[in-house]
N, C-alpha and C. Protein backbone atom coordinates (compact mmCIF):
# COMPACT_ATOMS: atom_id res chain seq x y z
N UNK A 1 0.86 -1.17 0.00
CA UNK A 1 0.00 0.00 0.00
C UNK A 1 0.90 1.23 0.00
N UNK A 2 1.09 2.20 -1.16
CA UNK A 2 1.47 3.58 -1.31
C UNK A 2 1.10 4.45 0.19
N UNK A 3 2.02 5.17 0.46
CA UNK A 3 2.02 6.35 1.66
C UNK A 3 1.17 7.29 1.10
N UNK A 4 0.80 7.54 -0.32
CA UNK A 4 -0.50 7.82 -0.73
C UNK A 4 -1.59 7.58 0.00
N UNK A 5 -1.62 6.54 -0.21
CA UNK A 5 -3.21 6.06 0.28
C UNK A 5 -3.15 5.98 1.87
N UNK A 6 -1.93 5.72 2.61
CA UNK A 6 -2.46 5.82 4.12
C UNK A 6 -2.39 7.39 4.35
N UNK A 7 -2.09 8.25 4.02
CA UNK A 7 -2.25 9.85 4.25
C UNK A 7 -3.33 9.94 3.81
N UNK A 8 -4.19 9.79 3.02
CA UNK A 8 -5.81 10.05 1.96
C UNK A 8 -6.70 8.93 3.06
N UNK A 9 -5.91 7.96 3.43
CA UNK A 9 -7.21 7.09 4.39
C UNK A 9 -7.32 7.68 5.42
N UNK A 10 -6.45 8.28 6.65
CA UNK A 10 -5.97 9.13 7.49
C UNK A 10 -6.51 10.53 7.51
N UNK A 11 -6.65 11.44 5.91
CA UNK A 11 -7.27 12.25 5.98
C UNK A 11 -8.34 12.10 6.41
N UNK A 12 -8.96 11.74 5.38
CA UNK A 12 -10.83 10.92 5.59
C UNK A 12 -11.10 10.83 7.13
N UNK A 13 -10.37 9.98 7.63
CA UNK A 13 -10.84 9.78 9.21
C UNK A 13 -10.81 10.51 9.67
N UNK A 14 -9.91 10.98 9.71
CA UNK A 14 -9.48 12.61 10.48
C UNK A 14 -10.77 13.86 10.20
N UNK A 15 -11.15 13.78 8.98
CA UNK A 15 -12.01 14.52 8.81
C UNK A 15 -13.83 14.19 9.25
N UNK A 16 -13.60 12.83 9.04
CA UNK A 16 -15.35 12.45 9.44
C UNK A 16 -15.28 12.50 11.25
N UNK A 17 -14.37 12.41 11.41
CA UNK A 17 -13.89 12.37 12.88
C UNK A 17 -14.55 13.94 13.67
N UNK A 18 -13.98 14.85 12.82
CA UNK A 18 -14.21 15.98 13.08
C UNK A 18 -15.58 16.44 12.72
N UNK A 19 -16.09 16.12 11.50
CA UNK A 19 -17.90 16.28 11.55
C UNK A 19 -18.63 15.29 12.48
N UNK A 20 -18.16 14.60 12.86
CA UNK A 20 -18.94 13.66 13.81
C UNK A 20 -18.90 14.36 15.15
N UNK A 21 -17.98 15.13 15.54
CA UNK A 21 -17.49 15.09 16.65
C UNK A 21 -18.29 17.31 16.60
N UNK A 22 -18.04 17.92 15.33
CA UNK A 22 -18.94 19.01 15.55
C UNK A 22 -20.24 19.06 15.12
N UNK A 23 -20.84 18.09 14.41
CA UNK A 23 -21.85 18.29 13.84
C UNK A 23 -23.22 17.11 14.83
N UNK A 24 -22.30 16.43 15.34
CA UNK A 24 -23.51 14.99 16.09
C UNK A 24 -23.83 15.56 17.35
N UNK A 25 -24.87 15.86 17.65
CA UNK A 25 -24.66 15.66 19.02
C UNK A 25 -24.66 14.72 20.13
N UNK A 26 -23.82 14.86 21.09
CA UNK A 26 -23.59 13.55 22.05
C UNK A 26 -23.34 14.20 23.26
N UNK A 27 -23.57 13.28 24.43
CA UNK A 27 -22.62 13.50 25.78
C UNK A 27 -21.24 13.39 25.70
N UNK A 28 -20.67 14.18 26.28
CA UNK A 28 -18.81 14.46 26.09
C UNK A 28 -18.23 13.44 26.72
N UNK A 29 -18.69 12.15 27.42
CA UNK A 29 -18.53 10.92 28.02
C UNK A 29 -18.81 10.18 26.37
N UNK A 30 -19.66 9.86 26.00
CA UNK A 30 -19.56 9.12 25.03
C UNK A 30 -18.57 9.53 23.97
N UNK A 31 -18.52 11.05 23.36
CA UNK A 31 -17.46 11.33 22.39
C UNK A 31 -16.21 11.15 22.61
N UNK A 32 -15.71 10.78 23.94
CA UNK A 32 -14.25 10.56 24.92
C UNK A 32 -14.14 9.11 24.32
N UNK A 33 -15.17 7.99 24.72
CA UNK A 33 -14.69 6.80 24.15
C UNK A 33 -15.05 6.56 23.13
N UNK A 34 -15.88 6.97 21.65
CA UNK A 34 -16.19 7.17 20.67
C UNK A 34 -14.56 7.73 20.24
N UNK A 35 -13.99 8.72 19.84
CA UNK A 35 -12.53 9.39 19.59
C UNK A 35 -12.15 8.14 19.95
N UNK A 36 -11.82 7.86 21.14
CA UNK A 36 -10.67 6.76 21.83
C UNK A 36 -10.84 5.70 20.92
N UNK A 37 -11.70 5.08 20.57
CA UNK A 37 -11.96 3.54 19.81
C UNK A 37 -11.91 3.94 18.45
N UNK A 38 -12.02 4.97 17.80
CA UNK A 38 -11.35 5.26 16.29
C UNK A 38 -10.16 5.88 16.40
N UNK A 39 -9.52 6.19 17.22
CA UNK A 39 -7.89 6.00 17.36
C UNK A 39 -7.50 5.26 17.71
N UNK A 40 -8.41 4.17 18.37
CA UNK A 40 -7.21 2.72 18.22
C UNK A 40 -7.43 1.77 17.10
N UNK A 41 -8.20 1.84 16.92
CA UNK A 41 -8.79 1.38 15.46
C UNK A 41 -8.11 1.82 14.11
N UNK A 42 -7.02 2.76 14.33
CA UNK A 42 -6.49 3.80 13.19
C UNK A 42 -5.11 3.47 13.35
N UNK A 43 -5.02 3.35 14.71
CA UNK A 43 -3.22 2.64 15.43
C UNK A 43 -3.08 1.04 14.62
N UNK A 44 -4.52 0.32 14.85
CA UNK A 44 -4.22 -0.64 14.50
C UNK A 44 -3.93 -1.10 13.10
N UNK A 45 -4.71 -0.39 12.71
CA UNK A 45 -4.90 -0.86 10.76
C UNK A 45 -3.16 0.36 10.86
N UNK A 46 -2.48 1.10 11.43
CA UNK A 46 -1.19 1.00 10.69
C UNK A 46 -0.38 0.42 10.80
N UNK A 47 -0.44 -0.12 12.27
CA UNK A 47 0.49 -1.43 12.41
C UNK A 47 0.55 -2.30 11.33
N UNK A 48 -0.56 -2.78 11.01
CA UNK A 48 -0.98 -3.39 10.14
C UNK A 48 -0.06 -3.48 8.58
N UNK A 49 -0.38 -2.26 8.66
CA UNK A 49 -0.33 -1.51 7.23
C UNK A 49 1.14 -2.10 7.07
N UNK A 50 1.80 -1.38 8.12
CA UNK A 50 3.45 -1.29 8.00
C UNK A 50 3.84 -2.68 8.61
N UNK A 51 3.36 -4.07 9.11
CA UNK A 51 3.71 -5.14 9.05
C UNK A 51 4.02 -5.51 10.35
N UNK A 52 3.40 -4.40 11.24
CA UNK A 52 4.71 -4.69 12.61
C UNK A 52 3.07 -5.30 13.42
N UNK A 53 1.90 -5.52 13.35
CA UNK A 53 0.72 -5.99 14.17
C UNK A 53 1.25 -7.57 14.39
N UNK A 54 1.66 -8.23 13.55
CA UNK A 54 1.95 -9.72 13.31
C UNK A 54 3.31 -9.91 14.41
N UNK A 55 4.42 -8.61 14.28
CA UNK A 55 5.67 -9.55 15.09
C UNK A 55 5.43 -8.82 16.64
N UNK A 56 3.88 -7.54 17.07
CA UNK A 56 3.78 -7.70 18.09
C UNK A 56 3.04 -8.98 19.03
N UNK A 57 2.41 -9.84 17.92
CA UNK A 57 1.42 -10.60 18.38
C UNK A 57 2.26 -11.96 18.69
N UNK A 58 3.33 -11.95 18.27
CA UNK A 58 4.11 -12.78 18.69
C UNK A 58 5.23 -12.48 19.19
N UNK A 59 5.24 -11.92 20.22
CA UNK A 59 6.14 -11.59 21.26
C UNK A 59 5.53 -12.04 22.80
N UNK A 60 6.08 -13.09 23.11
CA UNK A 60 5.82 -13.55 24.44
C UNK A 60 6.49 -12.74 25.50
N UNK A 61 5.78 -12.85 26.73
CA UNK A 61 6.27 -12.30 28.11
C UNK A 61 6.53 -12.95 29.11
């Protein structure tokens, strides 16, 4: 996947993120873990992206 497309997928989120977040209305408790779970959700798909989700998942403790 081109650094194209994760900056343009990244935008997008970033941006619906921000109409969701001025345009919806919600309790500021729900938009706290609403934000929180599409930023980890955004962490994850780059791990992903960039290959490193697989050699954290196999790292024992």
């Amino acid at each position: 996947m081109s650094i194209f497309i994760v900056l343009l997928v990244l935008i997008i989120v970033g941006f619906l993120l921000w109409l969701v977040n001025t345009y919806v209305p919600m309790d500021g408790t729900i938009k706290k873990i609403f934000n929180i779970v599409v930023v980890i959700v955004v962490i994850i798909w780059l791990l992903k992206v960039f290959g490193l989700f697989n050699d954290l998942m196999g790292i024992h403790v």
